[in-house]
Each structure stands twice: as structure tokens, then as C-alpha cells.
C-alpha atoms as a PDB file:
ATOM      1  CA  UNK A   1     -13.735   7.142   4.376  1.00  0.00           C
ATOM      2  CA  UNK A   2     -12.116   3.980   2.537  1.00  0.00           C
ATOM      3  CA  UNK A   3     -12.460   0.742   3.504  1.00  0.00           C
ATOM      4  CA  UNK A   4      -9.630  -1.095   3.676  1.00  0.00           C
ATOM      5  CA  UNK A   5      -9.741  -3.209   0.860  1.00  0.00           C
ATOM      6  CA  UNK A   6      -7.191  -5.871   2.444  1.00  0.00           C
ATOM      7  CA  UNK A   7      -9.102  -6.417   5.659  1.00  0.00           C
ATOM      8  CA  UNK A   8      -9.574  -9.905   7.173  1.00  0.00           C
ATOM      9  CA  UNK A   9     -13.014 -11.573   6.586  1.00  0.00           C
ATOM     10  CA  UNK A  10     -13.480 -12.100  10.141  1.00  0.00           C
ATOM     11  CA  UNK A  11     -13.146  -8.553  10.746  1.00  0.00           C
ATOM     12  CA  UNK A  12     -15.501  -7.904   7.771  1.00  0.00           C
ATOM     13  CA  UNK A  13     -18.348 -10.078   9.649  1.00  0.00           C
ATOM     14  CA  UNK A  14     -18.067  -7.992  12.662  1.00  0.00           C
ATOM     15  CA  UNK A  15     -18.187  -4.823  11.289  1.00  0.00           C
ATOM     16  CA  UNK A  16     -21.194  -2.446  12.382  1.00  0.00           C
ATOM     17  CA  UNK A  17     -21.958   0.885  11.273  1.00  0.00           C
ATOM     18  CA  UNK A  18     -22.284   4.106  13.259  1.00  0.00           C
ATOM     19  CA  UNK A  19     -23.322   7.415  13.226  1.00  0.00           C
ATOM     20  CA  UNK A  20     -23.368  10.957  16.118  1.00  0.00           C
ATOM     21  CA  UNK A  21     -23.728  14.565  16.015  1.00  0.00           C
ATOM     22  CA  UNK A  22     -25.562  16.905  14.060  1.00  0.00           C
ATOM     23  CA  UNK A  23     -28.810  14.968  12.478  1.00  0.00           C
ATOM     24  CA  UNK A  24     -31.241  18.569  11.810  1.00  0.00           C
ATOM     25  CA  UNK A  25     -32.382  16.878   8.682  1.00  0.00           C
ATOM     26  CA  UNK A  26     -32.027  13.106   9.670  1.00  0.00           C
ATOM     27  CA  UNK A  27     -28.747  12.759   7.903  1.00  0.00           C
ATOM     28  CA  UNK A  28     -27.515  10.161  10.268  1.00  0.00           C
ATOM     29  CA  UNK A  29     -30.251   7.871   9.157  1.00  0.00           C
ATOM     30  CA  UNK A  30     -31.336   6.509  12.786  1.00  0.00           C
ATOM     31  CA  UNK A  31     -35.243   7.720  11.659  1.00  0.00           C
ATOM     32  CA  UNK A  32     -34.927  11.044  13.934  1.00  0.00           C
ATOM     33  CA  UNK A  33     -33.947  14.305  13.927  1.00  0.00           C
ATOM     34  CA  UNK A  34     -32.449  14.489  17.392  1.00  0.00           C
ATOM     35  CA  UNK A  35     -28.917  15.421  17.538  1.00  0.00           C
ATOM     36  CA  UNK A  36     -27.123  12.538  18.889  1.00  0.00           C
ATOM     37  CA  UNK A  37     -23.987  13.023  21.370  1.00  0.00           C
ATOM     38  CA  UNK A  38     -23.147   9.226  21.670  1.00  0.00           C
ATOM     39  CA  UNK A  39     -22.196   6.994  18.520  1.00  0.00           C
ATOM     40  CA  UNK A  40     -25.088   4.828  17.852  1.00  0.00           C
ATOM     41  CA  UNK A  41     -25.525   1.640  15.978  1.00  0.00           C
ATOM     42  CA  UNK A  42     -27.577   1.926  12.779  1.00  0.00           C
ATOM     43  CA  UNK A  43     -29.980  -0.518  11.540  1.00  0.00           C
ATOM     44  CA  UNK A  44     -28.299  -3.124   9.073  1.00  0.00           C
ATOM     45  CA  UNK A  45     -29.742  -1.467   5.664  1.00  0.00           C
ATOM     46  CA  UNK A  46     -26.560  -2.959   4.361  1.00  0.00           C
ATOM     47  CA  UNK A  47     -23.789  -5.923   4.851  1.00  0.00           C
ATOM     48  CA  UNK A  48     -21.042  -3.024   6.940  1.00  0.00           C
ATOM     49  CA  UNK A  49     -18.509  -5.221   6.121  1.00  0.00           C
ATOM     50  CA  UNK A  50     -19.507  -4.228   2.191  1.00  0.00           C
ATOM     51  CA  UNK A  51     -19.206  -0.343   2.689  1.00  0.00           C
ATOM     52  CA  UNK A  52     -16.960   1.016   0.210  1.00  0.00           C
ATOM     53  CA  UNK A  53     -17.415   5.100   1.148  1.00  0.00           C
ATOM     54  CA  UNK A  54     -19.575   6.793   3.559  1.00  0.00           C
ATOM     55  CA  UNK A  55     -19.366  10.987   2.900  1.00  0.00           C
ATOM     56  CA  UNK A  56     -21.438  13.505   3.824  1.00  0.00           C
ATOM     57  CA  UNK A  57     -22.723  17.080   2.428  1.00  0.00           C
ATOM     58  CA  UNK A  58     -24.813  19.978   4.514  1.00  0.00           C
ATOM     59  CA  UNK A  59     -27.539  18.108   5.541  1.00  0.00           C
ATOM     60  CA  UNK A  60     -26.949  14.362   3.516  1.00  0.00           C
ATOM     61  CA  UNK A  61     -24.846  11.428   3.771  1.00  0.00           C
ATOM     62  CA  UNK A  62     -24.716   8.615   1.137  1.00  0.00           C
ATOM     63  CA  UNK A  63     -23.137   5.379   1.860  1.00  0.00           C
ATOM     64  CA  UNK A  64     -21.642   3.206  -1.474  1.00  0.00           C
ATOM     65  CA  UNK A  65     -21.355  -0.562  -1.045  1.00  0.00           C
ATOM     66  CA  UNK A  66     -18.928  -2.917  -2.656  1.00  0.00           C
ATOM     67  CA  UNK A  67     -20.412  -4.992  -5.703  1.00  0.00           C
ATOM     68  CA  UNK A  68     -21.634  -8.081  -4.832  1.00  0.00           C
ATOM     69  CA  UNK A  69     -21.285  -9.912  -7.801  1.00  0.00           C
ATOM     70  CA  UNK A  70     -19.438  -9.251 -11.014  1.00  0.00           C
ATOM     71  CA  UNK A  71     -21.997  -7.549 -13.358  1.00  0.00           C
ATOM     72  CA  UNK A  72     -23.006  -5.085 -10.239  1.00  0.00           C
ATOM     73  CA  UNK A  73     -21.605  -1.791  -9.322  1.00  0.00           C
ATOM     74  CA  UNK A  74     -22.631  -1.724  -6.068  1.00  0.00           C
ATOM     75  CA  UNK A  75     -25.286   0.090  -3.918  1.00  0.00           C
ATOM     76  CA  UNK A  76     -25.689   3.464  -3.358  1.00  0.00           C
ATOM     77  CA  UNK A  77     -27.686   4.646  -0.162  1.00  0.00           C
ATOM     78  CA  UNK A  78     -28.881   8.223   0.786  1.00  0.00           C
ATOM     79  CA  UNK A  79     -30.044   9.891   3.649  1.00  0.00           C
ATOM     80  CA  UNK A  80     -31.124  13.223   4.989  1.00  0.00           C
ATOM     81  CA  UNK A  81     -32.026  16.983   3.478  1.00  0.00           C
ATOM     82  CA  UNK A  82     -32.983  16.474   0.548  1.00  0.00           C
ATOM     83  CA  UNK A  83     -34.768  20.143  -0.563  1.00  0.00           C
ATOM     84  CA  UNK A  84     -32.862  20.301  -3.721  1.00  0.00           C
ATOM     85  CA  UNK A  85     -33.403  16.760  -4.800  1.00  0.00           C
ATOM     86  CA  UNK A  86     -29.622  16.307  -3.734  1.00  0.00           C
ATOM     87  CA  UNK A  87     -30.476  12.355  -2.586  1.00  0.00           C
ATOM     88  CA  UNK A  88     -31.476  12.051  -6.222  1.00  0.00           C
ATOM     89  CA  UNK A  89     -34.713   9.626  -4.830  1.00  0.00           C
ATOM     90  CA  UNK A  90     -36.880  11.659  -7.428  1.00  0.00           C
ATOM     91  CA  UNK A  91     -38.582  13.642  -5.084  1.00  0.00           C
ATOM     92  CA  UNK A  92     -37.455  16.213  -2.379  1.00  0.00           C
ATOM     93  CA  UNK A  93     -38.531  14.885   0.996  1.00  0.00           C
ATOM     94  CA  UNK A  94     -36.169  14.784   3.568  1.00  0.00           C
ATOM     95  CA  UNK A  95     -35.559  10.840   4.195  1.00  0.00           C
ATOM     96  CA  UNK A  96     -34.502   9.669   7.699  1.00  0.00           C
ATOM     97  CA  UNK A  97     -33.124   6.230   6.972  1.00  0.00           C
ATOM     98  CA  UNK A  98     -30.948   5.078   4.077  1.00  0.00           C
ATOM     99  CA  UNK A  99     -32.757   4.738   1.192  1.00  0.00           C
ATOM    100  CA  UNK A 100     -31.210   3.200  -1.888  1.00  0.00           C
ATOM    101  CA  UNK A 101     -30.800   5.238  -4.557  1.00  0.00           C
ATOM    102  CA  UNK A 102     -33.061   3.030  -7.466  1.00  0.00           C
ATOM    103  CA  UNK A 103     -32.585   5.278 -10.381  1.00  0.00           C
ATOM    104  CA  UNK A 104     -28.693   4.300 -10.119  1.00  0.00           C
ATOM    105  CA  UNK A 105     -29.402   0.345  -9.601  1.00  0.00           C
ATOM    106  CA  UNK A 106     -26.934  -1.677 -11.952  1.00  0.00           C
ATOM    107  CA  UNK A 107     -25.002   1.435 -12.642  1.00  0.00           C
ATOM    108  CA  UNK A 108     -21.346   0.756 -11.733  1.00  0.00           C
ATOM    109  CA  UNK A 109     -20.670   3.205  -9.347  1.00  0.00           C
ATOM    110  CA  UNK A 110     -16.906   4.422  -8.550  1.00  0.00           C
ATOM    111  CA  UNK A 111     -16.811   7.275  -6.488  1.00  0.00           C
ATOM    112  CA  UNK A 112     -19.417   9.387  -4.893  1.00  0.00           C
ATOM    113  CA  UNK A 113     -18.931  12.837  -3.469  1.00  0.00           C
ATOM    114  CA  UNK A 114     -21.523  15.385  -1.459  1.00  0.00           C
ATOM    115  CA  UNK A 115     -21.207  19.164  -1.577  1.00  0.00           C
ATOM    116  CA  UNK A 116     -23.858  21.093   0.494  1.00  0.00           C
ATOM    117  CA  UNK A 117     -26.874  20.865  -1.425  1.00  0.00           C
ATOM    118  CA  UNK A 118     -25.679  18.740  -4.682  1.00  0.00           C
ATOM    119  CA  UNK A 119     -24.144  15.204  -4.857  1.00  0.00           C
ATOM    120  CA  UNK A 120     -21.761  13.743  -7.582  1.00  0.00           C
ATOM    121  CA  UNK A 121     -20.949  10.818  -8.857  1.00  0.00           C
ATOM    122  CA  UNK A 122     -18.431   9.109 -11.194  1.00  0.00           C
ATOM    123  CA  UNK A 123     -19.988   6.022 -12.948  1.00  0.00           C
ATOM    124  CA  UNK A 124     -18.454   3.351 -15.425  1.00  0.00           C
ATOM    125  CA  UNK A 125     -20.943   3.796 -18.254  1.00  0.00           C
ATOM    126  CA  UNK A 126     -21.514   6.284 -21.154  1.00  0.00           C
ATOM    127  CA  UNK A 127     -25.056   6.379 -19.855  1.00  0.00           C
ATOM    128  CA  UNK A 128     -26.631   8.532 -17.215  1.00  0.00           C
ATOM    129  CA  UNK A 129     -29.252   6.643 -14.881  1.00  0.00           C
ATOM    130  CA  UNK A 130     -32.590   5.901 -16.266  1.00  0.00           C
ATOM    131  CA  UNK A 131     -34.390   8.025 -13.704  1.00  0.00           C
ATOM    132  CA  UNK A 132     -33.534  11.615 -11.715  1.00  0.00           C
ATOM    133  CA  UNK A 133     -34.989  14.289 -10.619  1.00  0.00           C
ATOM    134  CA  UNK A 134     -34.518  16.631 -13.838  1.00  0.00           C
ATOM    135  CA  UNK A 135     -32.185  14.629 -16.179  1.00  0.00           C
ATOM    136  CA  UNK A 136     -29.726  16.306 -18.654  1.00  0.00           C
ATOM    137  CA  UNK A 137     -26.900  15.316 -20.643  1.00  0.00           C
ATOM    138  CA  UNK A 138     -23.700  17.913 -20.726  1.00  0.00           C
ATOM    139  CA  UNK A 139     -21.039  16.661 -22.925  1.00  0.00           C
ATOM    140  CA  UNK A 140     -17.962  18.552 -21.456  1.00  0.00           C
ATOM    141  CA  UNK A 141     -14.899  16.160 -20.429  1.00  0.00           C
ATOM    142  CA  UNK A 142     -13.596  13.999 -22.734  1.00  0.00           C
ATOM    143  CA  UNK A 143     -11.283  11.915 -20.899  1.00  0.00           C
ATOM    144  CA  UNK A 144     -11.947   9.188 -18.372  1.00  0.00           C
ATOM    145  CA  UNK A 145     -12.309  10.702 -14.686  1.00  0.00           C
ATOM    146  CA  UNK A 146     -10.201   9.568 -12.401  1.00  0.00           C
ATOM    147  CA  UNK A 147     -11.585  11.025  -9.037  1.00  0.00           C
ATOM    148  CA  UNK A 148     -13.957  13.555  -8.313  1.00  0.00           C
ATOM    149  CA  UNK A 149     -14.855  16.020  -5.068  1.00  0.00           C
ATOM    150  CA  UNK A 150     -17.760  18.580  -3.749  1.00  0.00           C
ATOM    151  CA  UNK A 151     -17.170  21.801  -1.959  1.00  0.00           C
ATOM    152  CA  UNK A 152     -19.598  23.973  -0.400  1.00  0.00           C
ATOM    153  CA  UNK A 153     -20.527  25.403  -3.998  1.00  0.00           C
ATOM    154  CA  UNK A 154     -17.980  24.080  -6.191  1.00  0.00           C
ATOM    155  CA  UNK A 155     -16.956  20.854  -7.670  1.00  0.00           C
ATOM    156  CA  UNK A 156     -13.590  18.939  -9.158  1.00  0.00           C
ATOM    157  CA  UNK A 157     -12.504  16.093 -11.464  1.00  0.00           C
ATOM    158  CA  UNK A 158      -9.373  14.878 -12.026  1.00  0.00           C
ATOM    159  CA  UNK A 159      -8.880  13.078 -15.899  1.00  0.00           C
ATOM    160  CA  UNK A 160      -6.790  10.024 -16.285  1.00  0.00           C
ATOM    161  CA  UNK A 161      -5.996   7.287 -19.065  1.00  0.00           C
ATOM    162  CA  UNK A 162      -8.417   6.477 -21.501  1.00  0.00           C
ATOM    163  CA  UNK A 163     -11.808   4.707 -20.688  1.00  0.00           C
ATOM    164  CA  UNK A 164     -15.344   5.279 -21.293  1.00  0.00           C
ATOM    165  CA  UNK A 165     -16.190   6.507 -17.765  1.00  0.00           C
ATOM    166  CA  UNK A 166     -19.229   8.986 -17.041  1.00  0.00           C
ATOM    167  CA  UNK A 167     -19.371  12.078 -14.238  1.00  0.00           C
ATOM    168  CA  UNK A 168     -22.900  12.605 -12.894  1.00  0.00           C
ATOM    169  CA  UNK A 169     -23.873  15.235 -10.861  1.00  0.00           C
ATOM    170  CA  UNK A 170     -27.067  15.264  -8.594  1.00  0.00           C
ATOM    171  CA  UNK A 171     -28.809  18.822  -8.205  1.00  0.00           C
ATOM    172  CA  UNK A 172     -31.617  20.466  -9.288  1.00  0.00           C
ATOM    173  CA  UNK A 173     -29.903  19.577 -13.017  1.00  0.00           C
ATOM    174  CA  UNK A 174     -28.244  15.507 -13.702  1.00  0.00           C
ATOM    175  CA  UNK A 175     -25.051  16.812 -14.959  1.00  0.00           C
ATOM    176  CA  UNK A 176     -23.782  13.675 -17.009  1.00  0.00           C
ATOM    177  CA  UNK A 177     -20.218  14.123 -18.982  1.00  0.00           C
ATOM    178  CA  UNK A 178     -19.563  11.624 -21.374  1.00  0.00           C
ATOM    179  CA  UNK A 179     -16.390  10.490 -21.547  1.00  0.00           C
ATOM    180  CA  UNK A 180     -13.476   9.064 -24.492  1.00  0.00           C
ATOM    181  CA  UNK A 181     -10.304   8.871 -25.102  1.00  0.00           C
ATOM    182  CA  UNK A 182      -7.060  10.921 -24.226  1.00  0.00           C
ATOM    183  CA  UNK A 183      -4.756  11.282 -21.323  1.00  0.00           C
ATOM    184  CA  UNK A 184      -3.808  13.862 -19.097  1.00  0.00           C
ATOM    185  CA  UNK A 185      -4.089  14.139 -15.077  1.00  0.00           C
ATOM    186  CA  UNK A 186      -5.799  16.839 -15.550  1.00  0.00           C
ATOM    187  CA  UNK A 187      -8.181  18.800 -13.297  1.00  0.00           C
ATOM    188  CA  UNK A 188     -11.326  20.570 -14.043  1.00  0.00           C
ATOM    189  CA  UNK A 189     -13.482  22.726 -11.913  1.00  0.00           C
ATOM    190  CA  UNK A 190     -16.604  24.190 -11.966  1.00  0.00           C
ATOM    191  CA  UNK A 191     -19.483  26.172  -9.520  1.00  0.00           C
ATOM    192  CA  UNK A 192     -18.407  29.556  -8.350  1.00  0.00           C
ATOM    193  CA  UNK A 193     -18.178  28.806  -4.564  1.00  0.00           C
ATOM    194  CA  UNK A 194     -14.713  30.250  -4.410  1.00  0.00           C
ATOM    195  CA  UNK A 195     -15.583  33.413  -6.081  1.00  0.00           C
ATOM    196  CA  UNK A 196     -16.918  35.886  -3.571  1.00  0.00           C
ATOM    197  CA  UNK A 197     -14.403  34.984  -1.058  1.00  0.00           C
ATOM    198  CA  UNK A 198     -11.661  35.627  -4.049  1.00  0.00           C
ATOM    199  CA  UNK A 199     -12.950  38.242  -5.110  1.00  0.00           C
ATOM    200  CA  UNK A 200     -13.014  40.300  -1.131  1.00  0.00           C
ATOM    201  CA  UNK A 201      -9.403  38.813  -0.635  1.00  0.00           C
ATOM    202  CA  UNK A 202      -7.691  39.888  -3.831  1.00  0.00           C
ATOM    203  CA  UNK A 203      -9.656  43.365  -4.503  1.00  0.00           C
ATOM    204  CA  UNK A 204      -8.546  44.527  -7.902  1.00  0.00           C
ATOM    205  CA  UNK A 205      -7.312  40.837  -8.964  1.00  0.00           C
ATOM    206  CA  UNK A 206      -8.472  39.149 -12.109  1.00  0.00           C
ATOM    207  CA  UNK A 207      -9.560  35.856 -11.046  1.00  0.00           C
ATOM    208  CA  UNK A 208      -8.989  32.732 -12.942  1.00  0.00           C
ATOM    209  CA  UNK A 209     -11.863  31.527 -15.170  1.00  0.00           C
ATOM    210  CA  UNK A 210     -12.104  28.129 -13.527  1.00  0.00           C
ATOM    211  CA  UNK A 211     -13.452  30.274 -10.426  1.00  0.00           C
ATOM    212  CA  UNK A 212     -16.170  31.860 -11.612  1.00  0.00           C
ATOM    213  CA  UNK A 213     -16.969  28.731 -14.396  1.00  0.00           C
ATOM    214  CA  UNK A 214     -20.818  26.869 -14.210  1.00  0.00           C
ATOM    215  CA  UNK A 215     -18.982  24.311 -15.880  1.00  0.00           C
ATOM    216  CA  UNK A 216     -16.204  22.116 -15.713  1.00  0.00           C
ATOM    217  CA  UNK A 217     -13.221  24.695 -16.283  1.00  0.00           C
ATOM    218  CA  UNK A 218      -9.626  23.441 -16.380  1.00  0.00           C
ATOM    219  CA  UNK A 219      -7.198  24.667 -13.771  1.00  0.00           C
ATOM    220  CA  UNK A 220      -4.352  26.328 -14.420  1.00  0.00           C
ATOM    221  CA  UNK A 221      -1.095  26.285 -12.748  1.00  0.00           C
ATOM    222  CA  UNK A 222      -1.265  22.237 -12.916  1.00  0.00           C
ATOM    223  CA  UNK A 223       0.090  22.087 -16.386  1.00  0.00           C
ATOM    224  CA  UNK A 224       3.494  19.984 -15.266  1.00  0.00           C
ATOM    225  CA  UNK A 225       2.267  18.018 -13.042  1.00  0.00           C
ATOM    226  CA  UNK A 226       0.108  14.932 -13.226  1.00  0.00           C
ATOM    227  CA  UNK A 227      -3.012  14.514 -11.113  1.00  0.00           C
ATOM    228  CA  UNK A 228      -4.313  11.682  -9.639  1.00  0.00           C
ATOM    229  CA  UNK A 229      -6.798  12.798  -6.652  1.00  0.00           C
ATOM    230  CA  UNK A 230      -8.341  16.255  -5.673  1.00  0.00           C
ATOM    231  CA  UNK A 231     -10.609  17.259  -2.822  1.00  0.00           C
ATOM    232  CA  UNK A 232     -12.376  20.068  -1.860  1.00  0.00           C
ATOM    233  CA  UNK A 233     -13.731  21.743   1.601  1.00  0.00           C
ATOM    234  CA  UNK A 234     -15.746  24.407   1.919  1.00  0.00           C
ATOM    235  CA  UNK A 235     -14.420  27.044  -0.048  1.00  0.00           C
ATOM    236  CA  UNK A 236     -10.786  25.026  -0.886  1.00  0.00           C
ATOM    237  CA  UNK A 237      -9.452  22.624  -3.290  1.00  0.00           C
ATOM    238  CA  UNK A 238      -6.134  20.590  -3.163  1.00  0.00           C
ATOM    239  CA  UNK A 239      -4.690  17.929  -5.742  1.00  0.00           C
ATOM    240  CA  UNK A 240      -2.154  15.266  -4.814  1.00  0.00           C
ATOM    241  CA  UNK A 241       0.037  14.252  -8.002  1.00  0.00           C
ATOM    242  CA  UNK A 242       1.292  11.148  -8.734  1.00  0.00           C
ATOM    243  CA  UNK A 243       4.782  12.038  -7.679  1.00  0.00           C
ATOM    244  CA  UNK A 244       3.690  12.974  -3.950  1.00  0.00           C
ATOM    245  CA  UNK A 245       3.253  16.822  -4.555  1.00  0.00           C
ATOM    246  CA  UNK A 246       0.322  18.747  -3.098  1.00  0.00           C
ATOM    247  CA  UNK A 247      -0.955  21.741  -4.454  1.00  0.00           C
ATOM    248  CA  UNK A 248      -3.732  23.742  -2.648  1.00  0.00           C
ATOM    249  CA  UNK A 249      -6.027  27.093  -3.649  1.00  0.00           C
ATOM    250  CA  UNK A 250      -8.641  28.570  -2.144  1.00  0.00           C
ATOM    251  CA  UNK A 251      -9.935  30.251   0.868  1.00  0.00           C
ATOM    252  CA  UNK A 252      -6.792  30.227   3.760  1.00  0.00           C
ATOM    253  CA  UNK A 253      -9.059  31.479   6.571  1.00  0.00           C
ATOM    254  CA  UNK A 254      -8.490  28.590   8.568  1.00  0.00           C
ATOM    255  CA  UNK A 255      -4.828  28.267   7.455  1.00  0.00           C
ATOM    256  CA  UNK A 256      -5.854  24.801   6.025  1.00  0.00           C
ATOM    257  CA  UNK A 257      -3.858  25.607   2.972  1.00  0.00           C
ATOM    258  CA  UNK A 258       0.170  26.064   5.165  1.00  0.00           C
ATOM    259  CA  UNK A 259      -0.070  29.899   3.832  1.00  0.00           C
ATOM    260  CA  UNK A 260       0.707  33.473   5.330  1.00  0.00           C
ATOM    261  CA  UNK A 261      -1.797  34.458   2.013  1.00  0.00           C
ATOM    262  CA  UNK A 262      -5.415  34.575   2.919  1.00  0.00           C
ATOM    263  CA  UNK A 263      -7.031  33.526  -0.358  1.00  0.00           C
ATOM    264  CA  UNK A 264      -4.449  31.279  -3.016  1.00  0.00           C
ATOM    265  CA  UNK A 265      -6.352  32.037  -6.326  1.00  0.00           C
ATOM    266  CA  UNK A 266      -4.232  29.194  -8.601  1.00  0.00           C
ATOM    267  CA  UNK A 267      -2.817  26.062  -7.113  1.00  0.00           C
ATOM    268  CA  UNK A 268       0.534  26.438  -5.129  1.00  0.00           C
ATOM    269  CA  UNK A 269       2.479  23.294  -3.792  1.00  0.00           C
ATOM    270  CA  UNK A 270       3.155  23.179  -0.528  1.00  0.00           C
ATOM    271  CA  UNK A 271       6.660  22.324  -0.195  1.00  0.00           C
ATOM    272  CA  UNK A 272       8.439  19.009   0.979  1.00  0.00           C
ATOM    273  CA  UNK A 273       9.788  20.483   3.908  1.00  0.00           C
ATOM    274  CA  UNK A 274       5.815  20.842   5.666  1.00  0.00           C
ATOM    275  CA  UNK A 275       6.261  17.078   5.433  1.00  0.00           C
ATOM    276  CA  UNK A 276       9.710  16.660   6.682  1.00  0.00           C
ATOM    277  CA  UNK A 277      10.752  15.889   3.362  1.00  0.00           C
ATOM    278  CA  UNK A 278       8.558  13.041   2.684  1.00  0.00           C
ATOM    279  CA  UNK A 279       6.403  12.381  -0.075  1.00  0.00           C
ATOM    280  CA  UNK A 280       2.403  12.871   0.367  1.00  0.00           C
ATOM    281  CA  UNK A 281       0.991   9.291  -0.378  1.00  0.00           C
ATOM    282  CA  UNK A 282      -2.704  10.370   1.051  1.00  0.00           C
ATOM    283  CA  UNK A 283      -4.859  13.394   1.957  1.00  0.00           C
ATOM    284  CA  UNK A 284      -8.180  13.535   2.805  1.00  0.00           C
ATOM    285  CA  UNK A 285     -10.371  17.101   3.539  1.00  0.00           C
ATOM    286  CA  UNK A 286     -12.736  18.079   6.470  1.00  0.00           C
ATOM    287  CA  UNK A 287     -15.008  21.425   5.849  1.00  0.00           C
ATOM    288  CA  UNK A 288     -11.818  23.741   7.001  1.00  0.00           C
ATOM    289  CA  UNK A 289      -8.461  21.554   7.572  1.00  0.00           C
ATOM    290  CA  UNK A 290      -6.433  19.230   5.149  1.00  0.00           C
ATOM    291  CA  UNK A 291      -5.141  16.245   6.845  1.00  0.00           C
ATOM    292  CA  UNK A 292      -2.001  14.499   4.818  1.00  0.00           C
ATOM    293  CA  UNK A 293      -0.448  10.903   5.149  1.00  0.00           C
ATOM    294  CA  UNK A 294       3.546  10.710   4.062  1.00  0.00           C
ATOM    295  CA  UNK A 295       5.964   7.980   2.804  1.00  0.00           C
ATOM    296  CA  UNK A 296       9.257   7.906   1.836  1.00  0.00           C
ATOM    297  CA  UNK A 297      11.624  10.324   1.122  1.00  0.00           C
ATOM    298  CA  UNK A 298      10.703  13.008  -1.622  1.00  0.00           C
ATOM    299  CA  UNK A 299      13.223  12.808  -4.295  1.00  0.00           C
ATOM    300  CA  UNK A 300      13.682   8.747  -4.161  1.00  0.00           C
END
């Protein structure tokens, strides 16, 4: 979730956080692990009119603050399972309330995404953070991320201009990919979450290598188009392009993907006329539906 970045100040001093539902692990961060069926205000661990992103994984949510001065890169707070050291706290406790993160503290952070068990991040340093559970440094992408997004058991990043931007991943490994120069749009993506369900779905089908990669493995079928989000559900990925086209691959079970095919092993748009001709401007993913936000006119 985004906050809107153009919202009034008065509406910024009333804002109040809240959180329902499933809590098994505390991952609603009200100190309990009672499912709750009503929202419920949370205590004021942060300013609410400051949250940037709140997202959530299997069992952990993490909340990322606007800066509050110049030199910061805002807060990052976690809460919930935390078995496989996904809250990246050093330690894997399950924590009830939000906890800041420490080992990230005056790292500018841009993005953060949870999958089920592993969190990512995207960073604007070279550097990873000085502390995490097991640190280590993978020097893979060499272009500046532009967004990033966690699956079930698989992750994306989309590359952009140049810029000296870093992607860290949170699991039982750091994963930290330093990043230079060059251009692209390009997408990467790595953890073999969509394998076993491509691999019952299209018996007798080689499978793409960026399916079955354990690291970041560019996508094919993207090669003309330029990227400049992706997402990811459960067990599917989608990319928006610059030019309002939406490509999608994955797992169909749900028909999240607008396909009569059951498993899409390579990206396939889904055409303008889903959309009533109109151009994709946002999309956002739940765990098994795609929900997309049009503008004007494809083709203007």
C-alpha cells in the first residue's frame, strides 16, 4: 500500500494505523496472537501520517516510514514469524509488536517486499547493512533496480537507468547485489517457487531457466518492452511497462492471469481490450488475483 504522497497535512495528523485478521504469529503487531475480526488501532510505534509501505509475507508484516530528514532513509519496522530470521532482527523469535529493524538504521531504504518466509529490500547504497542474521555479498545485477517483489518462493527485480542502487534480500542468506551502470527495464527472477506447479501443468515442457534459477535469472519474452514495475503472488508474476502493457506468467489456477491456459511459463500481455482499451497506469497483487488501475486510451 502507497501513501499518497500529495495528501493534505491535516489529513496526515489524523492518520492512525490499523490492523485485523489472521495474527497466528503476531504479525499484526497488537502484542497477541489472537486472530482479530474487528480492525483495531495499533499503538503509535510510528508518526502514521509518515508510513510510506505497509506489506506483508506468511506470517510477517514490515511497515517503511518516510525519511524524516534529508540524510535519512527512513524506518523500517517488522513484526511477526520470524523462524527463518525473515524480520532480519538478528535472531529468530517471533516478535509481536513492531520492532525496528536496527541493522538497516541510516540505510536509505526504497522499497521493501515480503515473500512467505524471506523479505527483500532495495536500498540506495553499494553497501549491505552492517548487521544480519548471516550476511553475504552476491554480485549479480549490474544495473540500478528499479522495483522489486516476493512470491511465495520466488522473487523479481526490475533494472532501470543508471545509479548505484543495492538489492538486499532477508533469509537465512543477506543476498546483497551491487549495482552500476547500464540501462535496460529489464526483469530478473530468481527462487524456484513456480517450478513444481510448471512443471505438473506443462508435462513434457522445457521450462525456462529463470524458473528453476537460485539466482537472479533474466526473463525472457520481455526483450521489446521496457519495464518499470513487477509483482508477484503466490506462485505468479506480472510486469507493467512503461507504455501501459501488462504481461503476466505463472500459475492460472485462480484465473488471476485473464487465461483459458492453466500455467503461462513466459510472460504473455494481456491485451488492451481486458481493459476496454485503456492503458494500465497501476496494478497491485493479492496472494491469487491481480487488481489493475487504467487511464487513457491505449494507442494515444
Amino acid at each position: 500500500m502507497e501513501r499518497e504522497q500529495s495528501a493534505p497535512k491535516a489529513a496526515r495528523a489524523a492518520a492512525a494505523l490499523f490492523a485485523w485478521g489472521a495474527n497466528s504469529y503476531g504479525q499484526l503487531g497488537l502484542g497477541h496472537k489472537e486472530d482479530v475480526l474487528l480492525p483495531q488501532q495499533l499503538d503509535e510505534f510510528c508518526k502514521p501520517g509518515c508510513v510510506r509501505k505497509i506489506t506483508g509475507g506468511g506470517g510477517h508484516s514490515a511497515v517503511l516510514t518516510e525519511p524524516l530528514y534529508f540524510a535519512d532513509g527512513g524506518s523500517l519496522f517488522v513484526c511477526g514469524l520470524n523462524k527463518d530470521g525473515q524480520l532480519g532482527l538478528g535472531h529468530t523469535e517471533d516478535v509481536l509488536y513492531f520492532t525496528p529493524c536496527t541493522s538497516l538504521l541510516g540505510c536509505p531504504i526504497q522499497q521493501v517486499a515480503c515473500g512467505w518466509d524471506f523479505t527483500i529490500i532495495l536500498t540506495g547504497v553499494s553497501h549491505g547493512p552492517r548487521r544480519c542474521v548471516v550476511p553475504q555479498a552476491v554480485e549479480l545485477l549490474r544495473d540500478k533496480v528499479v522495483s522489486i517483489a516476493a512470491g511465495l518462493r520466488h522473487a523479481l527485480a526490475a533494472t532501470g537507468p543508471k545509479s548505484n542502487l543495492s538489492l538486499s534480500a532477508k533469509h537465512f542468506l543477506f543476498f546483497y547485489l551491487l549495482l552500476h551502470w547500464k540501462a535496460s527495464g529489464t526483469v530478473f527472477q530468481w527462487g524456484t517457487g513456480l517450478a513444481s506447479s510448471g512443471r505438473r501443468l506443462c508435462p513434457g515442457q522445457t521450462l525456462p531457466l529463470f524458473l528453476t534459477a537460485k539466482e537472479p535469472s533474466r526473463v525472457t519474452g520481455l526483450e521489446n518492452s521496457k519495464t518499470k514495475c513487477v509483482l508477484a503472488g503466490s506462485d505468479h508474476s506480472a510486469s507493467l511497462t512503461d507504455s501501459g502493457e501488462l504481461y503476466v506468467w505463472g500459475s492460472n489456477k485462480h484465473g488471476q492471469l485473464a487465461s483459458q491456459d492453466a500455467f503461462l511459463p513466459v510472460p504473455r500481455k494481456i491485451e488492451a481490450q481486458s481493459f476496454q482499451n485503456e492503458k494500465v497506469t497501476g496494478i497491485w497483487s493479492g496472494w491469487t488475483h491481480l487488481v489493475a488501475q487504467t487511464g487513457e486510451r491505449a494507442g494515444r
